[in-house]
PDB file of N, CA and C in Angstrom:
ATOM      1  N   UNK A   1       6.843  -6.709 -23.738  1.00  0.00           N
ATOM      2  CA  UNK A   1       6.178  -5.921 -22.736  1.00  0.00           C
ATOM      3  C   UNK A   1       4.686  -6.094 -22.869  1.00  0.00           C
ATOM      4  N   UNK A   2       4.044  -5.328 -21.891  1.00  0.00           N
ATOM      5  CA  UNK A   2       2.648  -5.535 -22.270  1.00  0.00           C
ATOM      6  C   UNK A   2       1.313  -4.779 -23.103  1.00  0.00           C
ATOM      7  N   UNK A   3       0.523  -5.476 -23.328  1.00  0.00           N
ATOM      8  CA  UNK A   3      -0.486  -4.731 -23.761  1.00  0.00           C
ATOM      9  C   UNK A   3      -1.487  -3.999 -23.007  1.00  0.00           C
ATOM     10  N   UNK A   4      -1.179  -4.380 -21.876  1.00  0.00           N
ATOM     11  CA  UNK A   4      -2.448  -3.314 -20.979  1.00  0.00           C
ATOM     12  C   UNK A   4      -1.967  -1.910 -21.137  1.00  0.00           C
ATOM     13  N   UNK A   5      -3.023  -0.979 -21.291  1.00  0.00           N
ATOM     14  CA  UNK A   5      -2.550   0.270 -21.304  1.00  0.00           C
ATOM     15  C   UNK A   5      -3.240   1.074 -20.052  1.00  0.00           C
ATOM     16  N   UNK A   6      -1.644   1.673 -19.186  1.00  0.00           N
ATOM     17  CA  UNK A   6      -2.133   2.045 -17.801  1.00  0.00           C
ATOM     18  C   UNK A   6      -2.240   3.344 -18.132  1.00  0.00           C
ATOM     19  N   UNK A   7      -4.056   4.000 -16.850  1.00  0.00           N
ATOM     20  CA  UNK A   7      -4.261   5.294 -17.439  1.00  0.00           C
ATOM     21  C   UNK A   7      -2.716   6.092 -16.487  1.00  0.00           C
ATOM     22  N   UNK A   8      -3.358   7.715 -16.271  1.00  0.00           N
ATOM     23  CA  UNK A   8      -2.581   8.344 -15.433  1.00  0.00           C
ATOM     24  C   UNK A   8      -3.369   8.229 -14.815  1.00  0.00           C
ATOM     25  N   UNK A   9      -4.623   8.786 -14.283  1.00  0.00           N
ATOM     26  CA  UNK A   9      -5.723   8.651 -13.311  1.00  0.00           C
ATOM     27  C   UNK A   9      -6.919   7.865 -13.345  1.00  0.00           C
ATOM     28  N   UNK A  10      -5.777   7.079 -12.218  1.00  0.00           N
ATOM     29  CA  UNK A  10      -6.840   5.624 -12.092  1.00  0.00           C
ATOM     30  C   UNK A  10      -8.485   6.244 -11.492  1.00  0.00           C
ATOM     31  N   UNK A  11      -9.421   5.476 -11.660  1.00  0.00           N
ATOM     32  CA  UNK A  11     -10.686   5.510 -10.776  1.00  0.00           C
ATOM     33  C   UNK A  11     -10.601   5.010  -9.664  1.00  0.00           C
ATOM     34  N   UNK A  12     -11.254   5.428  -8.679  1.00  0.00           N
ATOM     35  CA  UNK A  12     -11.389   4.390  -7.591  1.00  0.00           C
ATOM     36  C   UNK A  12     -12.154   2.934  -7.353  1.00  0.00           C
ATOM     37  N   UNK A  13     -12.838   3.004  -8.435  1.00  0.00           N
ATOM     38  CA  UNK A  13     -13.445   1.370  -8.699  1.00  0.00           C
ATOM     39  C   UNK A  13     -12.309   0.525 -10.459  1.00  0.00           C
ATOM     40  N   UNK A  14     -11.593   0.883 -10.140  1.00  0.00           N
ATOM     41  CA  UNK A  14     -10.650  -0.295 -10.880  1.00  0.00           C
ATOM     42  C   UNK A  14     -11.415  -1.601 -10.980  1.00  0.00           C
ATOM     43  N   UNK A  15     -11.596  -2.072 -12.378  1.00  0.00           N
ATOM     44  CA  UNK A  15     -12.262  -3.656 -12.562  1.00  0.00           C
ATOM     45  C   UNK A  15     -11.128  -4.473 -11.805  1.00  0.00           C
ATOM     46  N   UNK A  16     -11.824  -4.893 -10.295  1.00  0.00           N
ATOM     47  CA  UNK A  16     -10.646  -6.419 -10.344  1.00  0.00           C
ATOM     48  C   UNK A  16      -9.517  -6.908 -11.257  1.00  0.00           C
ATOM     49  N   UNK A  17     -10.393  -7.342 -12.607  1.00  0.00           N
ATOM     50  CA  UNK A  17      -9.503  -8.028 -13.682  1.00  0.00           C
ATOM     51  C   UNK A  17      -8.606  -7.268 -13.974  1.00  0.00           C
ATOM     52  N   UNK A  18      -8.869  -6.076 -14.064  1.00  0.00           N
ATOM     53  CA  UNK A  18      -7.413  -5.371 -14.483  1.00  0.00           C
ATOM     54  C   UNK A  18      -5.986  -4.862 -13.870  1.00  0.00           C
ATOM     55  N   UNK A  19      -6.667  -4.640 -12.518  1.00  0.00           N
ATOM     56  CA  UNK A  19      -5.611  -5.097 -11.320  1.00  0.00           C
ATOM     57  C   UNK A  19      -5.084  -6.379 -11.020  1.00  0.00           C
ATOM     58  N   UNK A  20      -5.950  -7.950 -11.428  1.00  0.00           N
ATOM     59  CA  UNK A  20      -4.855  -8.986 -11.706  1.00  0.00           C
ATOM     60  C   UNK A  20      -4.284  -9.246 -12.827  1.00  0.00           C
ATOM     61  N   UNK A  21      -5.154  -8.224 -13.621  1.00  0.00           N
ATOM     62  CA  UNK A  21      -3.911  -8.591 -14.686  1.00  0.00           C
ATOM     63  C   UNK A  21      -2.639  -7.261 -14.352  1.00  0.00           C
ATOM     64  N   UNK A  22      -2.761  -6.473 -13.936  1.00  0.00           N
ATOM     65  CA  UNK A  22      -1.303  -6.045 -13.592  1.00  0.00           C
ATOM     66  C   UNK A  22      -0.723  -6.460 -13.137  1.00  0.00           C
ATOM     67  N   UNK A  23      -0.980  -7.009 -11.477  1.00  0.00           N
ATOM     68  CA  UNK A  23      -0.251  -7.788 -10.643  1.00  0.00           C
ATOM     69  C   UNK A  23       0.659  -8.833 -11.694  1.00  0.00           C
ATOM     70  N   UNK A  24      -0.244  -9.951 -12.120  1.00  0.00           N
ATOM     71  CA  UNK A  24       0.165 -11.189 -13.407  1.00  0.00           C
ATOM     72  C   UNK A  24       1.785 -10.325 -13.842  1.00  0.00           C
ATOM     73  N   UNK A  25       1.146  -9.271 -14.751  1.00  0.00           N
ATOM     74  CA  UNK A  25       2.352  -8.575 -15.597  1.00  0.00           C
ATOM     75  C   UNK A  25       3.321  -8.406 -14.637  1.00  0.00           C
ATOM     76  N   UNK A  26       3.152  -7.527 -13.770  1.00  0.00           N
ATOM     77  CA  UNK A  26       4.192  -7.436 -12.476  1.00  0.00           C
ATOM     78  C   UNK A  26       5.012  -8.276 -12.461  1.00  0.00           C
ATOM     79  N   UNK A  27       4.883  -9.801 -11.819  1.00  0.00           N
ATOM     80  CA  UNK A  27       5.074 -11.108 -12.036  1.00  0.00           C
ATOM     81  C   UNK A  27       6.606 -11.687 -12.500  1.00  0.00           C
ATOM     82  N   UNK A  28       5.690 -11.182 -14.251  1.00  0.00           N
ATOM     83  CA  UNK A  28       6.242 -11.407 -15.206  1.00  0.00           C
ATOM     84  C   UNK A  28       7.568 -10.796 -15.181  1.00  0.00           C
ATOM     85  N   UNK A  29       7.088  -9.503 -15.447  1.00  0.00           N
ATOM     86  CA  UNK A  29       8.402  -8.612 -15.587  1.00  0.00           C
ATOM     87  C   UNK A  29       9.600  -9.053 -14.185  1.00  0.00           C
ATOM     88  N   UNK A  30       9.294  -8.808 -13.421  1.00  0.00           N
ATOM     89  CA  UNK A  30      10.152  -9.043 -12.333  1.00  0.00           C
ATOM     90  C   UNK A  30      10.999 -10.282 -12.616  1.00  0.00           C
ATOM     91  N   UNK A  31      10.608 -11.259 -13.173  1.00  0.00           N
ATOM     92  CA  UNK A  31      10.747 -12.448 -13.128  1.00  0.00           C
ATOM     93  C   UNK A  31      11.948 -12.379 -14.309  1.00  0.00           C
ATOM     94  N   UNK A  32      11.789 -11.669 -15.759  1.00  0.00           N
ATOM     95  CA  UNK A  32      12.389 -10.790 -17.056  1.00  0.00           C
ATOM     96  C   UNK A  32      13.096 -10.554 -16.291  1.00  0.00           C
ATOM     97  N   UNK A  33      13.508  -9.382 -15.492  1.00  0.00           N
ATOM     98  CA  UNK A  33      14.477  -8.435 -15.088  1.00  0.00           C
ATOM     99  C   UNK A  33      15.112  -9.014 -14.658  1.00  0.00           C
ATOM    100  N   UNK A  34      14.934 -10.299 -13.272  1.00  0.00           N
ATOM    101  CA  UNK A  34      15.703 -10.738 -12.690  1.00  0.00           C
ATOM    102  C   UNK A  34      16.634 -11.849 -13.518  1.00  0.00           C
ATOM    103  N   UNK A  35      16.552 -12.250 -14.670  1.00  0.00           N
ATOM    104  CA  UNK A  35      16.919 -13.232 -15.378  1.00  0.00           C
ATOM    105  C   UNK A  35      17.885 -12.438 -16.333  1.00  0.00           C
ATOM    106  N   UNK A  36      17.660 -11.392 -16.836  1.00  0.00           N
ATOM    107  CA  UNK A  36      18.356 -10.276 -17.730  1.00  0.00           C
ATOM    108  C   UNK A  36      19.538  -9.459 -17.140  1.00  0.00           C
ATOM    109  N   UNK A  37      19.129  -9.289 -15.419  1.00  0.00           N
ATOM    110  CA  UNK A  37      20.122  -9.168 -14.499  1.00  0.00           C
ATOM    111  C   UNK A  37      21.151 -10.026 -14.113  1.00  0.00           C
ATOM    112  N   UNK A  38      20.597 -11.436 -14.372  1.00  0.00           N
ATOM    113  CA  UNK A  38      21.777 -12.758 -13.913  1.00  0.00           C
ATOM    114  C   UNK A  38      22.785 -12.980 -15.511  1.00  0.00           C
ATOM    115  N   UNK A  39      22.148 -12.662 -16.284  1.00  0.00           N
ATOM    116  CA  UNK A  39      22.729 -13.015 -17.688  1.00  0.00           C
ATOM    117  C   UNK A  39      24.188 -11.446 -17.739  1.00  0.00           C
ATOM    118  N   UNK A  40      23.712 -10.635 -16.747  1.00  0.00           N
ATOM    119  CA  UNK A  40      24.704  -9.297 -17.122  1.00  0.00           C
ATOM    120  C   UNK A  40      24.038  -8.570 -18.213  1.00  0.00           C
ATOM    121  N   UNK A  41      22.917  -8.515 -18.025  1.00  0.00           N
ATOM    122  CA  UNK A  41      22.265  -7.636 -19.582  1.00  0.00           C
ATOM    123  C   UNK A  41      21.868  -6.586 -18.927  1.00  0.00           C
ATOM    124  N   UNK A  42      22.259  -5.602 -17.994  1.00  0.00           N
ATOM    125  CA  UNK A  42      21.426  -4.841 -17.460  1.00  0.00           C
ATOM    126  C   UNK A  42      20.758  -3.320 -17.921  1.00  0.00           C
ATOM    127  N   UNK A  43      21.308  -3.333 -19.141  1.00  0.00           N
ATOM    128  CA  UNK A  43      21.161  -2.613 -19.831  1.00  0.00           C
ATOM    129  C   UNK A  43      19.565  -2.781 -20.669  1.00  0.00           C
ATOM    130  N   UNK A  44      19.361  -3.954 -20.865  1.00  0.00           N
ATOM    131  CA  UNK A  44      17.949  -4.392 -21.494  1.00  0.00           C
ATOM    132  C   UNK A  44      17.194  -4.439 -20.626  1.00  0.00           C
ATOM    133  N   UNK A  45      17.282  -4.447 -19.263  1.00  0.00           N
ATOM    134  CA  UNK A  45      16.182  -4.364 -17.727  1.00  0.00           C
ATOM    135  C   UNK A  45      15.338  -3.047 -18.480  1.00  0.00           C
ATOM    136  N   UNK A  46      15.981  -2.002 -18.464  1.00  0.00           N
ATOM    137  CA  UNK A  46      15.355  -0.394 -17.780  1.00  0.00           C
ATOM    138  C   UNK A  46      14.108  -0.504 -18.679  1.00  0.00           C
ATOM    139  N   UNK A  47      13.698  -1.048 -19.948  1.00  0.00           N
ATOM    140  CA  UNK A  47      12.671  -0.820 -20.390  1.00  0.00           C
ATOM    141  C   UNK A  47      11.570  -1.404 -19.142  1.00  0.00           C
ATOM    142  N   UNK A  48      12.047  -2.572 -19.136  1.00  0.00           N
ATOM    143  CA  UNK A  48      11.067  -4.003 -18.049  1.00  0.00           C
ATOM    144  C   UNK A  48      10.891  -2.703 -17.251  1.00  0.00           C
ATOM    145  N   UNK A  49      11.965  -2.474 -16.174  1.00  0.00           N
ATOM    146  CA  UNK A  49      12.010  -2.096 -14.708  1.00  0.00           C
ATOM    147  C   UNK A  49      11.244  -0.518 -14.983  1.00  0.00           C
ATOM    148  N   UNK A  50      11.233   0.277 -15.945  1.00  0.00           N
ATOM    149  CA  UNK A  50      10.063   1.444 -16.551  1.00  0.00           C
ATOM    150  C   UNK A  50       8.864   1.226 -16.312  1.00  0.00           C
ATOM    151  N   UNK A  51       8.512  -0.178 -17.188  1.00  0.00           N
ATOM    152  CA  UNK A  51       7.223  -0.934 -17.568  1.00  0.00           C
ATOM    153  C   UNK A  51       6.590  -0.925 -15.727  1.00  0.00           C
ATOM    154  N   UNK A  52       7.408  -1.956 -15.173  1.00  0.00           N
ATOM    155  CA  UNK A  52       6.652  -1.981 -14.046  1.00  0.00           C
ATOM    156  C   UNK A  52       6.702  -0.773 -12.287  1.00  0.00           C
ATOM    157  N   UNK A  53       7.839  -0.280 -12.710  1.00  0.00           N
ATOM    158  CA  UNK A  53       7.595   1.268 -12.201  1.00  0.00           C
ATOM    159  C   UNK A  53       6.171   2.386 -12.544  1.00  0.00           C
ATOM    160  N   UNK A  54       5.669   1.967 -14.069  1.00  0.00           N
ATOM    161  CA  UNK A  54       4.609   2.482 -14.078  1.00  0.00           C
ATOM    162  C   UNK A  54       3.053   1.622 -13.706  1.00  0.00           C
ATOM    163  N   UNK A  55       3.100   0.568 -13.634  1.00  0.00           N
ATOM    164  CA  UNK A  55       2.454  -0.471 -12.708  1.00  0.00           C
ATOM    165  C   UNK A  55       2.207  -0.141 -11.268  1.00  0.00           C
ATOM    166  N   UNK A  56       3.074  -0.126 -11.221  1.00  0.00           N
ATOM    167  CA  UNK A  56       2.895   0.075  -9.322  1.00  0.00           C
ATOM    168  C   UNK A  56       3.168   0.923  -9.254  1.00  0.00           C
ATOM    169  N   UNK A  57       2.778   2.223  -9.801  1.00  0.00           N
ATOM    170  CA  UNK A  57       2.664   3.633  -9.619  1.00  0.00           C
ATOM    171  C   UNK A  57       0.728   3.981  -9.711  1.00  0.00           C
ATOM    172  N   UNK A  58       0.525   3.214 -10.473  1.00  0.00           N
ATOM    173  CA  UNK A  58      -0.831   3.354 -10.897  1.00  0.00           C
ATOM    174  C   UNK A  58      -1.558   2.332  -9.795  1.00  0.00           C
ATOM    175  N   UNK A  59      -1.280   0.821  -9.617  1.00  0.00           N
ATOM    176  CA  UNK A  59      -2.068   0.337  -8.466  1.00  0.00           C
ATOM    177  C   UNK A  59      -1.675   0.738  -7.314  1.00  0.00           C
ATOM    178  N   UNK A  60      -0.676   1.737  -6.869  1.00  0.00           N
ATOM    179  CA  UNK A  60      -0.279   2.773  -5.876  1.00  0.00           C
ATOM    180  C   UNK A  60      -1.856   3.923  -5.989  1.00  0.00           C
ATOM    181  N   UNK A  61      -2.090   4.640  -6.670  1.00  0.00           N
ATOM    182  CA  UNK A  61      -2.762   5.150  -7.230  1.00  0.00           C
ATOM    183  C   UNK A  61      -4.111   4.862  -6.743  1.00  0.00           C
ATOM    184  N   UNK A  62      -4.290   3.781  -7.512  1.00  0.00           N
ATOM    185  CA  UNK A  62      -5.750   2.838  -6.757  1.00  0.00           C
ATOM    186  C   UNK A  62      -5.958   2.651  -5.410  1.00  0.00           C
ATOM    187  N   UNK A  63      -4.820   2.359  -4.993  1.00  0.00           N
ATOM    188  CA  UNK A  63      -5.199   2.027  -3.439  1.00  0.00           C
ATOM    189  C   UNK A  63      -5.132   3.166  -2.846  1.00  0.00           C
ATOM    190  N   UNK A  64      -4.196   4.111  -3.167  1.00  0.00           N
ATOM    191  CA  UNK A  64      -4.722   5.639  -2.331  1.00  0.00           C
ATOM    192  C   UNK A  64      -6.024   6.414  -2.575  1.00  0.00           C
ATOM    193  N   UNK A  65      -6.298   5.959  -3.740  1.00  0.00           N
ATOM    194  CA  UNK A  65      -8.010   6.588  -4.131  1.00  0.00           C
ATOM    195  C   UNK A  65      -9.197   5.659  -3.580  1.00  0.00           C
ATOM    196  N   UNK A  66      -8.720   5.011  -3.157  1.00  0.00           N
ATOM    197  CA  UNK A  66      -9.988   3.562  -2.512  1.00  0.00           C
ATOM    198  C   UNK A  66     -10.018   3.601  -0.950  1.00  0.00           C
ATOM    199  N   UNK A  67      -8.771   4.201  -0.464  1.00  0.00           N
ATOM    200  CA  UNK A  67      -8.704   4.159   0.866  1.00  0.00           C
ATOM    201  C   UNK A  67      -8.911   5.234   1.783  1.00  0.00           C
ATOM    202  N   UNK A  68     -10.034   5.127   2.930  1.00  0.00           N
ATOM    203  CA  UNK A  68     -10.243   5.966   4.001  1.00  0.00           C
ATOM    204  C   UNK A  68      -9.606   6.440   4.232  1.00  0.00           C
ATOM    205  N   UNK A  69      -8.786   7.750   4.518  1.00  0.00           N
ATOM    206  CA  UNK A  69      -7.757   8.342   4.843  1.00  0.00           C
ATOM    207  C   UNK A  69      -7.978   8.572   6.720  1.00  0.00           C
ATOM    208  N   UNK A  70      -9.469   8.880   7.118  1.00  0.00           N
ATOM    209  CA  UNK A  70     -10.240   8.709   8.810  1.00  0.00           C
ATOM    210  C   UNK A  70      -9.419   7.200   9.141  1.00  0.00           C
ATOM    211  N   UNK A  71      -9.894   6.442   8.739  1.00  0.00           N
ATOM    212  CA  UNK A  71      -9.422   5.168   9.166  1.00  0.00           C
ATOM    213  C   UNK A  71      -7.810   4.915   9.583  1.00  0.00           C
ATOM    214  N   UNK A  72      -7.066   5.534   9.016  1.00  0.00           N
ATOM    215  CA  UNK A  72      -5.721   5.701   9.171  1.00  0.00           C
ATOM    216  C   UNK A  72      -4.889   6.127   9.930  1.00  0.00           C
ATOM    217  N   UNK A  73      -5.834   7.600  10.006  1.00  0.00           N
ATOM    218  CA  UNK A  73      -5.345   8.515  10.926  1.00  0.00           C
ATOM    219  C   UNK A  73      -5.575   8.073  12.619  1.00  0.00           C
ATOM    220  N   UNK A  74      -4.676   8.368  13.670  1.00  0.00           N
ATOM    221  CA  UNK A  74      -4.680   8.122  15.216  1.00  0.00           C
ATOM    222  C   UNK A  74      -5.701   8.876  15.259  1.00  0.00           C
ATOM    223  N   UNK A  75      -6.697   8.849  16.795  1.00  0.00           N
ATOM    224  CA  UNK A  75      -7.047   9.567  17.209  1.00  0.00           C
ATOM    225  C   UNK A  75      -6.346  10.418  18.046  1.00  0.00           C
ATOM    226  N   UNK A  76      -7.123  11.901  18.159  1.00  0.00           N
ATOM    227  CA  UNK A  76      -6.023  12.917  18.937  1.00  0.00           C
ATOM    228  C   UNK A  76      -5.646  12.218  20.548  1.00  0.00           C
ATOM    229  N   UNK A  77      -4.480  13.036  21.311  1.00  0.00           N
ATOM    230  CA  UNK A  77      -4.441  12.784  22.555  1.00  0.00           C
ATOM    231  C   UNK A  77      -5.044  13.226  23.417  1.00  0.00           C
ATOM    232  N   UNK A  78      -5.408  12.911  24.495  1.00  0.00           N
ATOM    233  CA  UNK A  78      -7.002  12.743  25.034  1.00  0.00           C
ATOM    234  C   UNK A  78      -7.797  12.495  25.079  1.00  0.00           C
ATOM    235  N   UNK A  79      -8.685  11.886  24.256  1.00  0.00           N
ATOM    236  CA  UNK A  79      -9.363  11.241  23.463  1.00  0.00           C
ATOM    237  C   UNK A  79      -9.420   9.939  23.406  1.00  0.00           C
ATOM    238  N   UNK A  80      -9.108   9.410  24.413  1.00  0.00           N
ATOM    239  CA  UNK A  80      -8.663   7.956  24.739  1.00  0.00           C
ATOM    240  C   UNK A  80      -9.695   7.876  25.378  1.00  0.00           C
ATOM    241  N   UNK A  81     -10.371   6.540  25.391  1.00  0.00           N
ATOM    242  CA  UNK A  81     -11.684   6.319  25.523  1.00  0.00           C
ATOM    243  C   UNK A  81     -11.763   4.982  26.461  1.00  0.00           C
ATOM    244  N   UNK A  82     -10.162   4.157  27.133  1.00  0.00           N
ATOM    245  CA  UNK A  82     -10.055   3.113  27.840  1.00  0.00           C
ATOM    246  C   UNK A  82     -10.018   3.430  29.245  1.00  0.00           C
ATOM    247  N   UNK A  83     -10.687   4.888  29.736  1.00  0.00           N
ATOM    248  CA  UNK A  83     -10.770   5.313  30.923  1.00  0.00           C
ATOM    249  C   UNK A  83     -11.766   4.671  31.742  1.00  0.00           C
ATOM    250  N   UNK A  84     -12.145   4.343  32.621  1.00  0.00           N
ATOM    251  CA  UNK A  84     -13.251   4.148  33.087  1.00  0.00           C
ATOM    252  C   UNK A  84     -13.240   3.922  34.882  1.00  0.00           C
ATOM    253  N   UNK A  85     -14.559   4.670  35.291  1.00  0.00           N
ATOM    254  CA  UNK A  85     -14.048   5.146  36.704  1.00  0.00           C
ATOM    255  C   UNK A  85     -13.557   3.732  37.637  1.00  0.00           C
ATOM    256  N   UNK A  86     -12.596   4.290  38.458  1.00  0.00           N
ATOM    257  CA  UNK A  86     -11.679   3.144  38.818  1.00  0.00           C
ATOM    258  C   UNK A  86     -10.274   2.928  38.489  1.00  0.00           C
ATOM    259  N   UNK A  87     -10.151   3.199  37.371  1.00  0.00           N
ATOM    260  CA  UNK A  87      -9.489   2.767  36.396  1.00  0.00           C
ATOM    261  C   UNK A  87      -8.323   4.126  36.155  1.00  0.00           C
ATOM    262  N   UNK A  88      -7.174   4.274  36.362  1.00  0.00           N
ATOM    263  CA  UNK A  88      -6.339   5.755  36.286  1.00  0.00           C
ATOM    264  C   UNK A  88      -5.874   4.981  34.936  1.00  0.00           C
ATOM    265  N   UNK A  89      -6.084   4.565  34.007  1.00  0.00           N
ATOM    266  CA  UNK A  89      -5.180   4.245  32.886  1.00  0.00           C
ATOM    267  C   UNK A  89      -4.756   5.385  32.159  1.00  0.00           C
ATOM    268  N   UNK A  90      -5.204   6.297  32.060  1.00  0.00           N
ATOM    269  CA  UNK A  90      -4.618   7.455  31.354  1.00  0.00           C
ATOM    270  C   UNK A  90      -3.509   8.404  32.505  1.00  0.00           C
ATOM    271  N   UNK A  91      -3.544   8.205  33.246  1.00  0.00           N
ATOM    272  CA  UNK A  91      -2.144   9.099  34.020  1.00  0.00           C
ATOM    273  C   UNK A  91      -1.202   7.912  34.075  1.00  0.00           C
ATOM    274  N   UNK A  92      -1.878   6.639  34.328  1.00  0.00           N
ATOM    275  CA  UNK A  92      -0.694   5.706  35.175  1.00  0.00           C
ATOM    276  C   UNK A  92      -0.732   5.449  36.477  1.00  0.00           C
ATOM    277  N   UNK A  93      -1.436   6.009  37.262  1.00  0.00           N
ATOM    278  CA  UNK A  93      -1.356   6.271  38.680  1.00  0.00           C
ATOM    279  C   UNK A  93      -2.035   4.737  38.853  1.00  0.00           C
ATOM    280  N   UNK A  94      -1.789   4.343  40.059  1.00  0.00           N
ATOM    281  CA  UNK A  94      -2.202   3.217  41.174  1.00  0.00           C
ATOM    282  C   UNK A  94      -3.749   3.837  41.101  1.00  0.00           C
ATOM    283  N   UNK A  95      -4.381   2.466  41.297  1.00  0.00           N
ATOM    284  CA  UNK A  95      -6.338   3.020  41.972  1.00  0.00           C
ATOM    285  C   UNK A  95      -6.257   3.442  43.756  1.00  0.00           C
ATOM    286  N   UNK A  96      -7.105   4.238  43.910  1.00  0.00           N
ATOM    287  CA  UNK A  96      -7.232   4.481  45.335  1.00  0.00           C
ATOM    288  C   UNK A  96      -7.305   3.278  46.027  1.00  0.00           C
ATOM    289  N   UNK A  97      -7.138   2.944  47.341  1.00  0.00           N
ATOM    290  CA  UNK A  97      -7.953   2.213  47.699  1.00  0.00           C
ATOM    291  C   UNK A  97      -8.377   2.701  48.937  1.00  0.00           C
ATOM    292  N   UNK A  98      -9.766   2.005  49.268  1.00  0.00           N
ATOM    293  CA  UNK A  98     -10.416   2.405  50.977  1.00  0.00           C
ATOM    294  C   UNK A  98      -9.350   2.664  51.740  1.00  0.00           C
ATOM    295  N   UNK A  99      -9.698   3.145  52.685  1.00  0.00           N
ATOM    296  CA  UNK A  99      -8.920   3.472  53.991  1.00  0.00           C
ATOM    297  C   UNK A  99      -9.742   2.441  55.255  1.00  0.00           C
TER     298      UNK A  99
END
């Protein structure tokens, strides 16, 4: 298993390097499990499949602490801003035309 030691509360500026080196480990393990799984060992996985459950719990972690939560969210209804006179795009309706 590995030597990186993952905190509980990540920062929101995580060093790069240490997020590829999780990813890397990730990798790895997956790669372990799936081979330990073909052999019928599945019993020796749960440490691996632990290991990287707490991996991608923590760069889970990171990316929810790094990310705009505004940016995500819809804007409300009404608030639609592709109106423009002429233009019925918000009901649907046909444009007038002259008589």
């Amino acid at each position: 298993m590995s030597g990186i030691a993952v905190q509980t509360q990540p920062s929101a500026s995580a060093p790069t390097s240490q997020i590829q080196k999780l990813l890397d480990e990730n990798s790895s393990l997956i790669c372990t499990i799936s081979e330990y799984q073909n052999l019928g060992r599945h019993k020796e996985t749960l440490s691996y499949q632990w290991q990287l459950h707490r991996n991608l719990m923590y760069l889970g972690q990171i990316a929810d602490s790094s990310t705009n939560v505004q940016n995500l969210i819809p804007p409300p209804p009404g608030n639609i801003s592709m109106a423009s006179p002429g233009n019925n795009a918000t009901t649907g309706a046909a444009p007038m035309r002259p008589a």
